[in-house]
N, C-alpha and C. Protein backbone atom coordinates (compact mmCIF):
# COMPACT_ATOMS: atom_id res chain seq x y z
N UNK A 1 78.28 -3.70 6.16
CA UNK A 1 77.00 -4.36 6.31
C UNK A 1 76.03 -3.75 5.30
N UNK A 2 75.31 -4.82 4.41
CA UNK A 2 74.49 -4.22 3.82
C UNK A 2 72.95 -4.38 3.89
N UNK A 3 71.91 -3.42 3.96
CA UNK A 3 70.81 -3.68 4.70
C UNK A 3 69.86 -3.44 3.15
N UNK A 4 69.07 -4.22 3.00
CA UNK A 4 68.10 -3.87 1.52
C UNK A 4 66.83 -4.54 2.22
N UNK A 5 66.10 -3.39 1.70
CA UNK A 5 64.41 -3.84 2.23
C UNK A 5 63.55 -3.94 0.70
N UNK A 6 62.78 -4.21 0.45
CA UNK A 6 61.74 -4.43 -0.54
C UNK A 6 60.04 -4.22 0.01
N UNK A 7 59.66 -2.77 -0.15
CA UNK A 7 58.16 -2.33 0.07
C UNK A 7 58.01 -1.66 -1.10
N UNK A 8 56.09 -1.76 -0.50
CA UNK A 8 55.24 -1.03 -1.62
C UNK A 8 55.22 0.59 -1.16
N UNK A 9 54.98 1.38 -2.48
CA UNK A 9 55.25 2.87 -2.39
C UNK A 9 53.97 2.98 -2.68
N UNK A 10 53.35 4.50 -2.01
CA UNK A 10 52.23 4.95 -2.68
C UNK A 10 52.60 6.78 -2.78
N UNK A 11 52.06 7.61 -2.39
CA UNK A 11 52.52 9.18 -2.84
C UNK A 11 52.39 9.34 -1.93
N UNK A 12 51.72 8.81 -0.44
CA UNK A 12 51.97 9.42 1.12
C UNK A 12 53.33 9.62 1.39
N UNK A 13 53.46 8.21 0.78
CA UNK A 13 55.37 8.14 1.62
C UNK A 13 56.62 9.10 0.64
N UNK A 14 56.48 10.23 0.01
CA UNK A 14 56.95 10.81 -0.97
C UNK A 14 58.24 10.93 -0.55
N UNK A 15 58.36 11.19 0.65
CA UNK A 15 59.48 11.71 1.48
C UNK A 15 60.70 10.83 2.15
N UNK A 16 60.37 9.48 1.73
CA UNK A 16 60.90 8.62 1.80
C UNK A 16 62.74 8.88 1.73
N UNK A 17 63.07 9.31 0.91
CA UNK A 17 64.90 9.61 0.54
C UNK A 17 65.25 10.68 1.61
N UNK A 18 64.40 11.56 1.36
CA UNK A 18 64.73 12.49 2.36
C UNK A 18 64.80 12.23 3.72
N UNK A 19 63.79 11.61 4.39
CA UNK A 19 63.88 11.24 5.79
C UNK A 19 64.82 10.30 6.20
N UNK A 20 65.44 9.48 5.54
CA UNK A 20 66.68 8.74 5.23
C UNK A 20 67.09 9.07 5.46
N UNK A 21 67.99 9.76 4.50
CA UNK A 21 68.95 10.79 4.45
C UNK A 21 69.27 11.75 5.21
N UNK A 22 68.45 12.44 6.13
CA UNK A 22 68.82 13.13 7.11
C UNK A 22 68.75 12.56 8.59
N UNK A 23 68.34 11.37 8.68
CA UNK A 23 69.27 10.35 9.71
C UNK A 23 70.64 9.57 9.63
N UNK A 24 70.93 9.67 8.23
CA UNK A 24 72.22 9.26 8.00
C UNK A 24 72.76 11.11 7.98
N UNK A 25 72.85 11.72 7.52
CA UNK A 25 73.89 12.99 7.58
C UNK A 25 73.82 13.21 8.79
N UNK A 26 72.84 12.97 10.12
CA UNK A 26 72.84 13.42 11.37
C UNK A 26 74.11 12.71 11.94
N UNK A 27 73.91 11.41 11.62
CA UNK A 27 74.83 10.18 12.09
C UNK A 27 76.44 10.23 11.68
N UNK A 28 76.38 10.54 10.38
CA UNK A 28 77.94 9.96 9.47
C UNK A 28 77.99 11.28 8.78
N UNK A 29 77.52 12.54 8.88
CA UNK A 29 77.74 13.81 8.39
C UNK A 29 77.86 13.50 6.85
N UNK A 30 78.89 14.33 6.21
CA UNK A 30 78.49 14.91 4.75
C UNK A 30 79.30 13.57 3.97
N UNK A 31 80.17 12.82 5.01
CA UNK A 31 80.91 11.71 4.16
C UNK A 31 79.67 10.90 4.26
N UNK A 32 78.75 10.45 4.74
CA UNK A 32 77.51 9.28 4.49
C UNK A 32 78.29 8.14 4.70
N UNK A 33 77.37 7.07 3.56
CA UNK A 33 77.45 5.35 3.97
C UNK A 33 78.80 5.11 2.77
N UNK A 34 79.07 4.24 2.76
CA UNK A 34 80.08 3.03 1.84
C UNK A 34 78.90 2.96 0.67
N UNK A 35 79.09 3.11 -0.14
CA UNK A 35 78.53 2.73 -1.72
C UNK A 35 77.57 1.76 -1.59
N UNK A 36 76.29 1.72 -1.94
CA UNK A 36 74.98 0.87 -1.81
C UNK A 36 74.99 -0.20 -0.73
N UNK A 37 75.07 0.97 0.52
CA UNK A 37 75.16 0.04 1.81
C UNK A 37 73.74 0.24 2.28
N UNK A 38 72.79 0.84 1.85
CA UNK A 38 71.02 0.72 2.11
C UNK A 38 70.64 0.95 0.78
N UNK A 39 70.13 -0.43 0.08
CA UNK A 39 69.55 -0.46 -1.04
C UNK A 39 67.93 -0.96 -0.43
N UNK A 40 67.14 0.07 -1.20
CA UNK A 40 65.52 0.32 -0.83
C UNK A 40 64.49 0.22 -2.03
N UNK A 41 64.22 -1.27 -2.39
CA UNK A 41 63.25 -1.49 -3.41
C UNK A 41 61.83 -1.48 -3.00
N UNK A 42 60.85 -0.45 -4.38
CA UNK A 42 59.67 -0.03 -3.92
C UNK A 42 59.40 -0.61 -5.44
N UNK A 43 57.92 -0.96 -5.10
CA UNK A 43 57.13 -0.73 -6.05
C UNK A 43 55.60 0.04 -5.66
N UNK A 44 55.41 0.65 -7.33
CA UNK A 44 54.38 1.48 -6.98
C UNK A 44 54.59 3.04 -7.79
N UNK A 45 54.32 4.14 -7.38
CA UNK A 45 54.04 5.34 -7.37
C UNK A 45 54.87 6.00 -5.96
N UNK A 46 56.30 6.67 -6.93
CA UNK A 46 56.77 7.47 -6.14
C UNK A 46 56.57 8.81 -5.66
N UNK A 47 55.59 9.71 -6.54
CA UNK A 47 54.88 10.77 -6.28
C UNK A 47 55.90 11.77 -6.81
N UNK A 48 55.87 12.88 -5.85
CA UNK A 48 56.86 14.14 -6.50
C UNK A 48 58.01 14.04 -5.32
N UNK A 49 59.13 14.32 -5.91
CA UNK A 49 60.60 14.59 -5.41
C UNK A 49 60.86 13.19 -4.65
N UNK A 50 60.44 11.90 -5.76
CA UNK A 50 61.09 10.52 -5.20
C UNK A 50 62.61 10.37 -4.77
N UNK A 51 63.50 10.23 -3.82
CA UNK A 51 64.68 10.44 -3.47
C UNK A 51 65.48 11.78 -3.30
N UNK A 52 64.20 12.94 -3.04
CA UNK A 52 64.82 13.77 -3.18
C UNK A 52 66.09 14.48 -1.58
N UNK A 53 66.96 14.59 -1.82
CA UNK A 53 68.48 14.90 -1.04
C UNK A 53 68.74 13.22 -0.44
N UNK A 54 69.21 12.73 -1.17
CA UNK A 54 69.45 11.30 -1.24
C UNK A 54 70.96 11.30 -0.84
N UNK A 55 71.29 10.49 0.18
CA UNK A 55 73.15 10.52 0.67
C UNK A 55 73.29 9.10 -0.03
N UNK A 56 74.88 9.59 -0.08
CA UNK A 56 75.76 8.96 -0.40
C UNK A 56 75.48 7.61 0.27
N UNK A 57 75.59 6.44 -0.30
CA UNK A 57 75.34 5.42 0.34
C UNK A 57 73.92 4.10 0.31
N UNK A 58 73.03 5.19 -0.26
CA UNK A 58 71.39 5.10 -0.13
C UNK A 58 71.27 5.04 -2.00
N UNK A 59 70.93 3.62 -2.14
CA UNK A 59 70.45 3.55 -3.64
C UNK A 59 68.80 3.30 -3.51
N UNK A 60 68.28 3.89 -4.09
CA UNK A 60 66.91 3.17 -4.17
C UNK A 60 66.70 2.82 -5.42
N UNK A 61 65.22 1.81 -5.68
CA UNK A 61 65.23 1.31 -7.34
C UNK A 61 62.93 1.36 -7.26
N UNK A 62 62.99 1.69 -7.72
CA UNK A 62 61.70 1.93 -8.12
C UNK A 62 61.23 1.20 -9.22
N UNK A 63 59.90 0.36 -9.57
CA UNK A 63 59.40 -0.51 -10.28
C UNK A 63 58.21 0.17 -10.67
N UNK A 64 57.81 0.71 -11.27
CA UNK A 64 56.76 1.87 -11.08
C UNK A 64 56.58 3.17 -11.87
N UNK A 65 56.35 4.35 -11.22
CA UNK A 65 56.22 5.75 -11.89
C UNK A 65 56.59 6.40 -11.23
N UNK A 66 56.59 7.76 -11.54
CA UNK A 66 56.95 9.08 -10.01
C UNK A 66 56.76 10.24 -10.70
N UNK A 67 56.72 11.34 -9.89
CA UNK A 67 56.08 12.32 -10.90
C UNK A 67 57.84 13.53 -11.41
N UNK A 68 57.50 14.72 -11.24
CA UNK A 68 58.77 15.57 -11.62
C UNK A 68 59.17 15.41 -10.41
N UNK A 69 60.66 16.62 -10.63
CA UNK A 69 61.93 16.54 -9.51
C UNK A 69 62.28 14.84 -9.07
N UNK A 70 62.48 14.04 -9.75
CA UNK A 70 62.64 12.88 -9.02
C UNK A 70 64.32 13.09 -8.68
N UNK A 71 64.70 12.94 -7.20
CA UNK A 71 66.34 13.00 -7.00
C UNK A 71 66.91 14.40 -7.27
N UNK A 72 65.18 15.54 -7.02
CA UNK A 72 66.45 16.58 -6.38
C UNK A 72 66.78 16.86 -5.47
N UNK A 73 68.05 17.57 -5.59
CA UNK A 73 69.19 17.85 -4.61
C UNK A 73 70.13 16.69 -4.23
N UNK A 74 70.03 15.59 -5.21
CA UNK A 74 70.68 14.83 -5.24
C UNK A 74 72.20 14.55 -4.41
N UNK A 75 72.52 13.76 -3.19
CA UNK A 75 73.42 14.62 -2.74
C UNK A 75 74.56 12.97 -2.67
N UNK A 76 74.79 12.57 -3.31
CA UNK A 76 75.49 11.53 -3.83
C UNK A 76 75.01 10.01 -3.81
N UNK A 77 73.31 10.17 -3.43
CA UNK A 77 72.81 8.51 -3.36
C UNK A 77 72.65 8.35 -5.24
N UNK A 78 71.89 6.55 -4.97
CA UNK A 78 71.16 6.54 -6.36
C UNK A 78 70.33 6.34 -6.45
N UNK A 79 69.32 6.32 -7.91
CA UNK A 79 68.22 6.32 -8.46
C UNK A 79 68.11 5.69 -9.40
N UNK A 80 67.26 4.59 -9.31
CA UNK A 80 66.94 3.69 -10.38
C UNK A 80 65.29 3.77 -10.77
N UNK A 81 64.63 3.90 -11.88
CA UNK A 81 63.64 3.83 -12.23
C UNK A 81 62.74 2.92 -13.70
N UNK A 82 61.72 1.95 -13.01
CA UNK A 82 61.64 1.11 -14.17
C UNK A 82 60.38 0.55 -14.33
């Protein structure tokens, strides 16, 4: 099943990958999701550490800017930026 949402980002929500991501590792541990099984389009301003500890499974795509560290600790999601 694949679930894709499309919202606006501003720098409150910075934490966005991360809080993800550690409801999926709670759930499906260190193996995560099936390959871009939650794709998460933002536009806007991702702020600092956009996707940062991103699982496996979790692509996001950004239309926009973001500041440094974007996708660290990268922990097998993706990152698109444009």
């Amino acid at each position: 099943v694949e679930i894709v949402y499309d919202v606006p980002l501003s720098n409150r929500n910075r934490t966005v990958g991360a809080t993800l991501s550690n409801a999926i590792a709670r759930k499906y541990g260190d193996d995560g999701l099936p390959e871009n099984a939650i794709q998460v389009q933002f536009t806007g301003y991702g702020g600092q550490s956009f996707g940062c500890c991103l699982s496996k499974g979790v692509c996001l795509t950004l239309e926009g800017d973001s500041n440094d560290y974007v996708g660290k600790i990268l922990s097998g999601g993706t990152i698109a930026i444009y």
